[in-house]
N, C-alpha and C. Protein backbone atom coordinates (compact mmCIF):
# COMPACT_ATOMS: atom_id res chain seq x y z
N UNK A 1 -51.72 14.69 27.02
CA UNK A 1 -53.15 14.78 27.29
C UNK A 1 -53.35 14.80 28.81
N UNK A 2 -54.06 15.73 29.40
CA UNK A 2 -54.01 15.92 30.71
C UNK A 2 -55.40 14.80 31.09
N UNK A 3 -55.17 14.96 32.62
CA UNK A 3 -56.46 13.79 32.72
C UNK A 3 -57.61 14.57 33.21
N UNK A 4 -58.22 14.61 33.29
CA UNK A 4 -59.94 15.38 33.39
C UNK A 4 -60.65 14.66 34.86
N UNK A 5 -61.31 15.05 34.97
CA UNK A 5 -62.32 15.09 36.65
C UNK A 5 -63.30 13.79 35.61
N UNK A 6 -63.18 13.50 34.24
CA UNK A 6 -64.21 12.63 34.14
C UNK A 6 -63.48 11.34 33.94
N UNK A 7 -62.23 11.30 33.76
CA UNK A 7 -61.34 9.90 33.23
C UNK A 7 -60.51 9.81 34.81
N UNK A 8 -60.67 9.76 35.72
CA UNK A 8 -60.78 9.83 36.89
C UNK A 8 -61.60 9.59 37.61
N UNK A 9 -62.68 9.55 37.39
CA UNK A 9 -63.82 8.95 38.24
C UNK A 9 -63.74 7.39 37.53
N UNK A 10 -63.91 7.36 36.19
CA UNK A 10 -63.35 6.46 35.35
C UNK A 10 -62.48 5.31 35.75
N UNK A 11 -61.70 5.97 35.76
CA UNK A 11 -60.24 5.34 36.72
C UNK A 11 -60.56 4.48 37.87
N UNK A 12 -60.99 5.29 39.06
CA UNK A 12 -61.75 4.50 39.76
C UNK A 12 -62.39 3.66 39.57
N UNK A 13 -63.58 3.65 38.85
CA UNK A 13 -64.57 2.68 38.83
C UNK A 13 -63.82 1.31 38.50
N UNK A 14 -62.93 1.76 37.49
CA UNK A 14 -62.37 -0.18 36.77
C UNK A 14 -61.38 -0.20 37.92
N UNK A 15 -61.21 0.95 38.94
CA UNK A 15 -59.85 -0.09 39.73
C UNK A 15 -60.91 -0.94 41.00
N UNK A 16 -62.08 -0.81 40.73
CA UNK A 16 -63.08 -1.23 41.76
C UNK A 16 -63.19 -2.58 41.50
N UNK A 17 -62.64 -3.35 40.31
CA UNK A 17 -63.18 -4.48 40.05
C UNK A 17 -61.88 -5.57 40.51
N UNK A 18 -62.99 -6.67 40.94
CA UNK A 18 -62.09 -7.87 41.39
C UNK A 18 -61.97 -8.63 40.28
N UNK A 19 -60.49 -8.37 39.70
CA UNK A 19 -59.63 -9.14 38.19
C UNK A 19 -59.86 -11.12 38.68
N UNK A 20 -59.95 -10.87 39.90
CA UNK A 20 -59.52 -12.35 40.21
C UNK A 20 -60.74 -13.18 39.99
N UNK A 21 -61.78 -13.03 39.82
CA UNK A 21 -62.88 -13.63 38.98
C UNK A 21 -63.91 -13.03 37.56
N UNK A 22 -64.22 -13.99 36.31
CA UNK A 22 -65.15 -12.83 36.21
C UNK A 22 -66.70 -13.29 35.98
N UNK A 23 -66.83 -13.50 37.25
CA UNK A 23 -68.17 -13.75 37.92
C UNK A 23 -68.39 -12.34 38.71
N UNK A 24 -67.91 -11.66 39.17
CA UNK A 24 -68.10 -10.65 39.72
C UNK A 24 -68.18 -9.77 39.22
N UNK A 25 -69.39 -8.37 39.44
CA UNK A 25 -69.25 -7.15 38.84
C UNK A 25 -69.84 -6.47 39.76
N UNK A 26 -70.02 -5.04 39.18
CA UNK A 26 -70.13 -3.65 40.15
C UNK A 26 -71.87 -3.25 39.84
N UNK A 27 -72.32 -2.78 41.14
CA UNK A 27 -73.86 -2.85 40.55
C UNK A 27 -74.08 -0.61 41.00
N UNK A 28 -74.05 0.18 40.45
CA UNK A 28 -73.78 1.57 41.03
C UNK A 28 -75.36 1.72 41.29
N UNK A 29 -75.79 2.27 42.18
CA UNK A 29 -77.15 2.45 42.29
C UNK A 29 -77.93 3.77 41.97
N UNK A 30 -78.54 3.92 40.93
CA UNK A 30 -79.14 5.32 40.19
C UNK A 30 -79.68 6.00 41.40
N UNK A 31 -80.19 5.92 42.82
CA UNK A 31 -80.87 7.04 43.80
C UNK A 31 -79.89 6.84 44.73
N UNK A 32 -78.81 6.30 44.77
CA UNK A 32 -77.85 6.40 46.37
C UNK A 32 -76.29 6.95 46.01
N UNK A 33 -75.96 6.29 44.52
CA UNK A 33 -74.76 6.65 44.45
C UNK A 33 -74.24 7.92 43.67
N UNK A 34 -73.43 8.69 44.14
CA UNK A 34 -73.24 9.93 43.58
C UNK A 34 -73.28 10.20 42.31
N UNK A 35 -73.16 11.40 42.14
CA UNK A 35 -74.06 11.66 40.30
C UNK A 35 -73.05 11.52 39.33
N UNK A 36 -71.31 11.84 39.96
CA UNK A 36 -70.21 11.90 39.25
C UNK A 36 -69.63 10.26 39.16
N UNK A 37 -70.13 9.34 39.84
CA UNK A 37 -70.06 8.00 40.03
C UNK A 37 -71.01 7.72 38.91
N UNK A 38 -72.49 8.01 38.52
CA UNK A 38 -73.31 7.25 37.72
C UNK A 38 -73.39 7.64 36.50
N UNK A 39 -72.62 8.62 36.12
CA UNK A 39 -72.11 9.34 35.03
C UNK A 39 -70.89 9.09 34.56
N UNK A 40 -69.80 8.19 35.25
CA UNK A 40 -68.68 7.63 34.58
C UNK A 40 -68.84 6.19 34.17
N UNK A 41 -69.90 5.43 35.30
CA UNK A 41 -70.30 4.07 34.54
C UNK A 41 -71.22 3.80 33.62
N UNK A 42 -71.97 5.34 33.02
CA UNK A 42 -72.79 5.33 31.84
C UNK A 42 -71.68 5.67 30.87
N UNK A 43 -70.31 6.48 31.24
CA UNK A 43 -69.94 6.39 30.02
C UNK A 43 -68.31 5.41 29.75
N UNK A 44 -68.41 4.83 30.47
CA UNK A 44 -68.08 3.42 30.36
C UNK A 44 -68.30 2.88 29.75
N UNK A 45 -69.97 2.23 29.76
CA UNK A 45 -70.43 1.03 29.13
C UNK A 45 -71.10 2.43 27.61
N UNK A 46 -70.72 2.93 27.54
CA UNK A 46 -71.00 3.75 26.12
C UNK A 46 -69.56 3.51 25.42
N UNK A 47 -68.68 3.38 25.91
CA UNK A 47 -67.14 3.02 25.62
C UNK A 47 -67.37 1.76 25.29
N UNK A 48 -68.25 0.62 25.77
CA UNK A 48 -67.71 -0.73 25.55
C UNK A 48 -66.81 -1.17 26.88
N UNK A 49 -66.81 -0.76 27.67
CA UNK A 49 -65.67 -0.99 28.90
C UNK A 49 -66.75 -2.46 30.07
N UNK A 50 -68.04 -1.94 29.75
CA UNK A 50 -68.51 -2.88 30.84
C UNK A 50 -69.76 -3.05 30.43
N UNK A 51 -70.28 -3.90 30.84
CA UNK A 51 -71.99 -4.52 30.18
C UNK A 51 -73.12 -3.83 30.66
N UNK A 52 -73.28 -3.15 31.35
CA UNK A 52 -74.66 -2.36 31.67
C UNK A 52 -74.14 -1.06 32.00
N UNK A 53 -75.35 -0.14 32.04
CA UNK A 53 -75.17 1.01 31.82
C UNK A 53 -75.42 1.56 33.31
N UNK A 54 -75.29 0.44 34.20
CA UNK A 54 -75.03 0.98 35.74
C UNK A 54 -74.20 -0.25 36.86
N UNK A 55 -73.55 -0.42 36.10
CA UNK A 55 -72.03 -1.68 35.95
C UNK A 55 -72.27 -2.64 35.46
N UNK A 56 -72.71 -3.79 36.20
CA UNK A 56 -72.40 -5.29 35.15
C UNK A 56 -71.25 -5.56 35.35
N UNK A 57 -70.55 -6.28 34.25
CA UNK A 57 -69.05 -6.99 34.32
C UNK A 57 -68.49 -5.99 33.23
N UNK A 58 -67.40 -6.56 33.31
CA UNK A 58 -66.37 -6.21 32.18
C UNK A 58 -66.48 -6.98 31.11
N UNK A 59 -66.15 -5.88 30.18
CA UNK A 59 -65.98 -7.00 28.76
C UNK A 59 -64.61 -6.82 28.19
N UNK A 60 -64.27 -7.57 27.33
CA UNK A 60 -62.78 -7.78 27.40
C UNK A 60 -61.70 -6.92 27.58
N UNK A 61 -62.39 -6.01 26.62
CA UNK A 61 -62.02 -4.23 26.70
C UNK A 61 -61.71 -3.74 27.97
N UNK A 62 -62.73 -3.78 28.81
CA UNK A 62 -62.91 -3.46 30.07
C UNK A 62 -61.77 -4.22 30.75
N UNK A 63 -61.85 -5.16 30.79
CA UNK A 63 -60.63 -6.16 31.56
C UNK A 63 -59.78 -5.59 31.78
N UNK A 64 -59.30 -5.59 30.24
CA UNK A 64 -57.55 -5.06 29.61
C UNK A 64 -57.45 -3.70 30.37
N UNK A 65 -58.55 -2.95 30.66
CA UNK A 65 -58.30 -1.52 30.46
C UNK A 65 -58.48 -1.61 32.55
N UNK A 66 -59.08 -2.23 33.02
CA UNK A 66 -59.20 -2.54 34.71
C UNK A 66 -57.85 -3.29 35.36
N UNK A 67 -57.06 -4.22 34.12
CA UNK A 67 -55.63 -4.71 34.46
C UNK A 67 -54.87 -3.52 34.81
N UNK A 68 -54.53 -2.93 33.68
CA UNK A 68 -53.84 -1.63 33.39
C UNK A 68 -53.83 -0.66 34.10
N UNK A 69 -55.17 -0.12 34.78
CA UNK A 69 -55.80 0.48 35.80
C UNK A 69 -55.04 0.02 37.10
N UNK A 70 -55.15 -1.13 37.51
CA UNK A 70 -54.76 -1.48 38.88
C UNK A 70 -53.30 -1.75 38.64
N UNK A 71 -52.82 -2.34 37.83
CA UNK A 71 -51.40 -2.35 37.93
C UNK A 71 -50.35 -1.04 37.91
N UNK A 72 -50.55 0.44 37.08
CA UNK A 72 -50.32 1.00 37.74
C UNK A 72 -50.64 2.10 39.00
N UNK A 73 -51.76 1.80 39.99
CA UNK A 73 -52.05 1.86 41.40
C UNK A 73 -51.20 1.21 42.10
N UNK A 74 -51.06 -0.10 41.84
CA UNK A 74 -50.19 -1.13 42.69
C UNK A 74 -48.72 0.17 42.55
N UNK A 75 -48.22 -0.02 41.18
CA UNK A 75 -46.63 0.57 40.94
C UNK A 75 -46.76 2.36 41.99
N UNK A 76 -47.81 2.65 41.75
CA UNK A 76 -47.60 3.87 42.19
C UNK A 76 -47.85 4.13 43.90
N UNK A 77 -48.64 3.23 44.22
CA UNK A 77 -48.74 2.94 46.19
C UNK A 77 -47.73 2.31 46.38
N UNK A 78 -46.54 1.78 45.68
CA UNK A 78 -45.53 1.69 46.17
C UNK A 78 -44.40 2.43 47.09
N UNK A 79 -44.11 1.97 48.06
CA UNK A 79 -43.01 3.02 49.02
C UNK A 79 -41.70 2.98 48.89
């Protein structure tokens, strides 16, 4: 399965999140932030990945799937 311009923006968004609390979440702003940005965190939280439909937190789903996300970033910015 190849990856798409939309599971990639995707990608991004959950590697945006700080795992190390989850008090923290991502707030995308509907008039400032780009259209390909507010269109992957609507279909995010249409996935179940995160609690509002313009970030919020993660929900467990989301977690698992933002772990996974950053761990292989970490493996792959490796030198």
């Amino acid at each position: 399965m190849p990856y798409t311009q939309d599971i990639l923006e995707e990608l991004d968004l959950l590697a945006r999140y700080n795992l190390a609390t989850t008090l923290e979440g991502i707030k995308v702003h509907q008039h400032t932030a780009p259209e390909a940005t507010i269109a992957a965190t609507q279909r995010l939280y249409k996935k179940g990945l995160i609690s509002q439909e313009d970030g919020g937190y993660l929900t467990s789903l989301g977690r698992e799937a933002a772990e996974h996300t950053q761990a292989v970033l970490r493996i792959l910015k490796q030198e």
